[in-house]
Protein backbone atom coordinates (compact mmCIF):
# COMPACT_ATOMS: atom_id res chain seq x y z
CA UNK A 1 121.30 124.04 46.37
CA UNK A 2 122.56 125.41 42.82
CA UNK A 3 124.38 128.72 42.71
CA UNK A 4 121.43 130.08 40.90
CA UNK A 5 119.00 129.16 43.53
CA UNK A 6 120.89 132.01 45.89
CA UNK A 7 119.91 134.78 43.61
CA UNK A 8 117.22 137.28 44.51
CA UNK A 9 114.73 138.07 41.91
CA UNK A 10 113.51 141.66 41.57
CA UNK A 11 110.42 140.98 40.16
CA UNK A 12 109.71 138.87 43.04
CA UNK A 13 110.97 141.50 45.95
CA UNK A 14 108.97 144.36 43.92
CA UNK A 15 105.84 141.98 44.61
CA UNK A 16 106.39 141.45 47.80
CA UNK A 17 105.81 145.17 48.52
CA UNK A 18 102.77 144.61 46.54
CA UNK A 19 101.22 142.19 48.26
CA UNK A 20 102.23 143.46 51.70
CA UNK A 21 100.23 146.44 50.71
CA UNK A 22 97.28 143.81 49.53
CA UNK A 23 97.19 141.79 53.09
CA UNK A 24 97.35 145.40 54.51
CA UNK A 25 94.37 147.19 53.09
CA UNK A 26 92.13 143.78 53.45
CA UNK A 27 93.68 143.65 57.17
CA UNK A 28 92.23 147.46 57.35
CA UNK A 29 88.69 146.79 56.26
CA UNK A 30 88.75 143.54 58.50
CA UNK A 31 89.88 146.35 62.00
CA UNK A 32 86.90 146.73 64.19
CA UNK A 33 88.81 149.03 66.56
CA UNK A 34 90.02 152.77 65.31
CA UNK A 35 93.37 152.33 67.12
CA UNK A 36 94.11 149.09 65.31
CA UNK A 37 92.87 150.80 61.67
CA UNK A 38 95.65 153.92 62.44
CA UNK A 39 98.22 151.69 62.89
CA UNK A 40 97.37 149.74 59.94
CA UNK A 41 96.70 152.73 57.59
CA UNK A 42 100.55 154.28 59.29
CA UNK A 43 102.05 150.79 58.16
CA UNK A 44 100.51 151.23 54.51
CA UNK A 45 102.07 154.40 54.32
CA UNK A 46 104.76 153.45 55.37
CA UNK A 47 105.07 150.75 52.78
CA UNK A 48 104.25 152.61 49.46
CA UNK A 49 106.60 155.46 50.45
CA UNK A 50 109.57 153.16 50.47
CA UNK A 51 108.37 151.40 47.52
CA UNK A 52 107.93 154.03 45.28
CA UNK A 53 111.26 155.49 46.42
CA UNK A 54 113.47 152.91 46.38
CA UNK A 55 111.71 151.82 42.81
CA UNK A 56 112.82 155.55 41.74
CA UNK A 57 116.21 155.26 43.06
CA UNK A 58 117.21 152.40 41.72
CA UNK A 59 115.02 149.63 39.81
CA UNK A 60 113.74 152.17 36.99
CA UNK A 61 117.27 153.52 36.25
CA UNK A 62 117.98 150.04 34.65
CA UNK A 63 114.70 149.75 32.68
CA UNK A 64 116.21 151.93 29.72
CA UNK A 65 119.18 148.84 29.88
CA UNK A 66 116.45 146.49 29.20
CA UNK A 67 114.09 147.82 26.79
CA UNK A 68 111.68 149.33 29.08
CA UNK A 69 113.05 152.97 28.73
CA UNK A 70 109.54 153.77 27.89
CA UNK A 71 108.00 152.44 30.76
CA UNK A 72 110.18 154.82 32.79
CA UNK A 73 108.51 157.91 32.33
CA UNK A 74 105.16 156.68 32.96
CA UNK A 75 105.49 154.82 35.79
CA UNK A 76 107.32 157.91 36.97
CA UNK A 77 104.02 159.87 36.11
CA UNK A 78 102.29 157.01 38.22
CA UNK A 79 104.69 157.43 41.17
CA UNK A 80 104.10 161.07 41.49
CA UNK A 81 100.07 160.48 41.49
CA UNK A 82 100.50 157.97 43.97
CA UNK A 83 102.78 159.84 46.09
CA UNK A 84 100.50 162.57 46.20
CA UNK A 85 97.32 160.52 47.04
CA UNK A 86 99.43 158.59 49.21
CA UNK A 87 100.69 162.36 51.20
CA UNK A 88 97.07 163.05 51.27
CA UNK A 89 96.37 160.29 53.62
CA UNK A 90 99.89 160.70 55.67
CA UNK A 91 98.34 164.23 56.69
CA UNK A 92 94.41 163.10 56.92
CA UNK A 93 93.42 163.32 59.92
CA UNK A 94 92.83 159.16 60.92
CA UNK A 95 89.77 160.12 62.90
CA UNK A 96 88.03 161.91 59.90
CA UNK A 97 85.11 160.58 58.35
CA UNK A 98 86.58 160.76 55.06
CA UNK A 99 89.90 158.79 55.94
CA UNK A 100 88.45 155.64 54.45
CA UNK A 101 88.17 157.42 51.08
CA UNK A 102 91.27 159.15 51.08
CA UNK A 103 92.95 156.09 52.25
CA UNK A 104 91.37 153.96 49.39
CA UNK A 105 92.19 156.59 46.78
CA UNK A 106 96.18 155.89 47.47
CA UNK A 107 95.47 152.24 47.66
CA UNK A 108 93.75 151.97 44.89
CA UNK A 109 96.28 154.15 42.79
CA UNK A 110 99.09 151.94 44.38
CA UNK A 111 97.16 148.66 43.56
CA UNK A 112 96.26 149.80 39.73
CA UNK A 113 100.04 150.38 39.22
CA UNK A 114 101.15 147.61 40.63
CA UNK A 115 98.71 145.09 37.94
CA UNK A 116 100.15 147.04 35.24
CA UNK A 117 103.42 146.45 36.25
CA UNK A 118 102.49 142.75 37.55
CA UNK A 119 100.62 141.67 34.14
CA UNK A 120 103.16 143.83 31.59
CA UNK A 121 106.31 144.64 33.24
CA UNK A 122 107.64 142.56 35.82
CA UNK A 123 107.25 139.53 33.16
CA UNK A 124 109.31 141.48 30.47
CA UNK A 125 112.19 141.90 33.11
CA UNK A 126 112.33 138.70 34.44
CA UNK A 127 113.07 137.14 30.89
CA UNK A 128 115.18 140.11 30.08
CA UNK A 129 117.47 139.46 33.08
CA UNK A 130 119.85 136.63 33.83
CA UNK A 131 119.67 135.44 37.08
CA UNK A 132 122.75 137.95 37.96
CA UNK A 133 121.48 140.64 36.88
CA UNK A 134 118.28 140.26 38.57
CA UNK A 135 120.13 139.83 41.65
CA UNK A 136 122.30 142.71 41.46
CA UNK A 137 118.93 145.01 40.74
CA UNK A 138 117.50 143.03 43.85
CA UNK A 139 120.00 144.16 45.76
CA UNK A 140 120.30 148.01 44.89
CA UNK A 141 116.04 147.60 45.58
CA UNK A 142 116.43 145.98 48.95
CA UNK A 143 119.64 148.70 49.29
CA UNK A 144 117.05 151.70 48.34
CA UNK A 145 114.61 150.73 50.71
CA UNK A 146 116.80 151.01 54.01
CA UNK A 147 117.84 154.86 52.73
CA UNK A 148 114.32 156.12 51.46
CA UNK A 149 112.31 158.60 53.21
CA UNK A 150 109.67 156.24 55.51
CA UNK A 151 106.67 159.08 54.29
CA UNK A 152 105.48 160.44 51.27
CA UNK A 153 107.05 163.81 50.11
CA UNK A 154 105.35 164.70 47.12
CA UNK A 155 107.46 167.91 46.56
CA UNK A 156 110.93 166.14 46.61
CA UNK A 157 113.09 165.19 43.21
CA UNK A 158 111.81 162.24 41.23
CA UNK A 159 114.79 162.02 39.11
CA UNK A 160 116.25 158.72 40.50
CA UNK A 161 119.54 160.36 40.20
CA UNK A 162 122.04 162.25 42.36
CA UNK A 163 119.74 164.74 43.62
CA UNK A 164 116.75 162.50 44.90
CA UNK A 165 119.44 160.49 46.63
CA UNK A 166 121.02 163.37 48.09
CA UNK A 167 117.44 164.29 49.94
CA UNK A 168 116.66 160.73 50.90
CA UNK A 169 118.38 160.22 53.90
CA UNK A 170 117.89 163.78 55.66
CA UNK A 171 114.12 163.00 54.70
CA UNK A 172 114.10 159.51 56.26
CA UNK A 173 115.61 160.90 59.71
CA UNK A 174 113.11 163.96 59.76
CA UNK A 175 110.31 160.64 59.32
CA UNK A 176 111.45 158.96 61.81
CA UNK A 177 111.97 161.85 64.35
CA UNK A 178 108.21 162.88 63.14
CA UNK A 179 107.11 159.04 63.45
CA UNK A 180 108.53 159.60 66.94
CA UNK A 181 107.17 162.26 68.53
CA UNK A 182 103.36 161.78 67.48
CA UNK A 183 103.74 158.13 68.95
CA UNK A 184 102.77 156.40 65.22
CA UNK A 185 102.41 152.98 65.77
CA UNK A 186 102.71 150.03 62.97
CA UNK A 187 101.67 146.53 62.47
CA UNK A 188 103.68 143.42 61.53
CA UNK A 189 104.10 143.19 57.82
CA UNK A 190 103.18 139.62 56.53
CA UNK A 191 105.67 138.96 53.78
CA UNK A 192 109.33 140.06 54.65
CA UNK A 193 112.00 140.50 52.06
CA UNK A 194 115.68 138.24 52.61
CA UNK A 195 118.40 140.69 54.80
CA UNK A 196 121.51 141.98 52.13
């Protein structure tokens, strides 16, 4: 194996999220049982909070290094939409006849970002990027995602700086204290990104 096989590639650990949340939402419409459909719909949560976060913290403060300073700002615009569809259905009540809607309304304003980063971004940084550099963005990703709040707080700093990390980690204990203590229960996630 070459050295350069060992790298990580960001664009690749970005889609892994994406997908994850794919195989999710199809593994939601496939649930016959309600139980099994809360768990799933707490695991898709789950997994666009931490995406969107860690993104914020650390993959779009290297976009202006790259050309893609533009891109910044709206997929920051993106992120807060998405965060707040995405709180809607944290606090939606699972048994609720609306869920389904309010669920698909995150989905599908995760799932429309993620194409327009798949077809015009993502392609743009990975032949922008050597092989190092994609690693070392990889990295602070994978990094981002174990210190992120685990649910959507729509009202918290999206500046990607000092401040936004700064609430991350009190957030992320008060989720998991909250996951906790109303018993929230999540599925297996299909595609796993490598340990750092």
């Amino acid at each position: 194996m070459s050295t350069r096989d060992c790298y990580l590639d960001i664009t690749q650990e970005m889609k892994i999220d994406h997908d994850n949340v794919r195989d999710l939402f199809d593994r939601y419409h496939r649930a016959s049982s309600r139980k099994l459909k809360g768990m799933i719909a707490n695991t898709l949560i789950r997994e666009m909070a931490i995406h969107g976060e860690a993104k914020e913290l650390s993959v779009y403060n290297d976009y202006p290094q790259i050309g893609l300073g533009d891109a910044v700002a709206r997929n920051k615009e993106d992120s807060a939409e998405i965060k707040a569809c995405v709180h809607d259905a944290d606090v939606a009540r699972r048994t609720s006849d609306e869920y389904d809607v309010i669920l698909s309304c995150a989905i599908s304003a995760f799932l429309a970002h993620a194409k327009q980063e798949e077809d015009q971004q993502l392609p743009l940084v990975r032949k922008r990027l050597t092989p190092e550099e994609s690693d070392k963005m990889a990295r602070a990703f994978l990094k981002a995602r174990t210190k992120v709040p685990t649910r959507p707080h729509s009202y918290g700093p999206q500046t990607g700086g000092i401040g936004q990390k700064a609430v991350c980690m009190p957030a992320r204990i008060q989720d998991m204290v909250v996951e906790t203590i109303e018993g929230r229960e999540f599925v297996e996630l299909k595609y796993h990104h490598p340990t750092v």
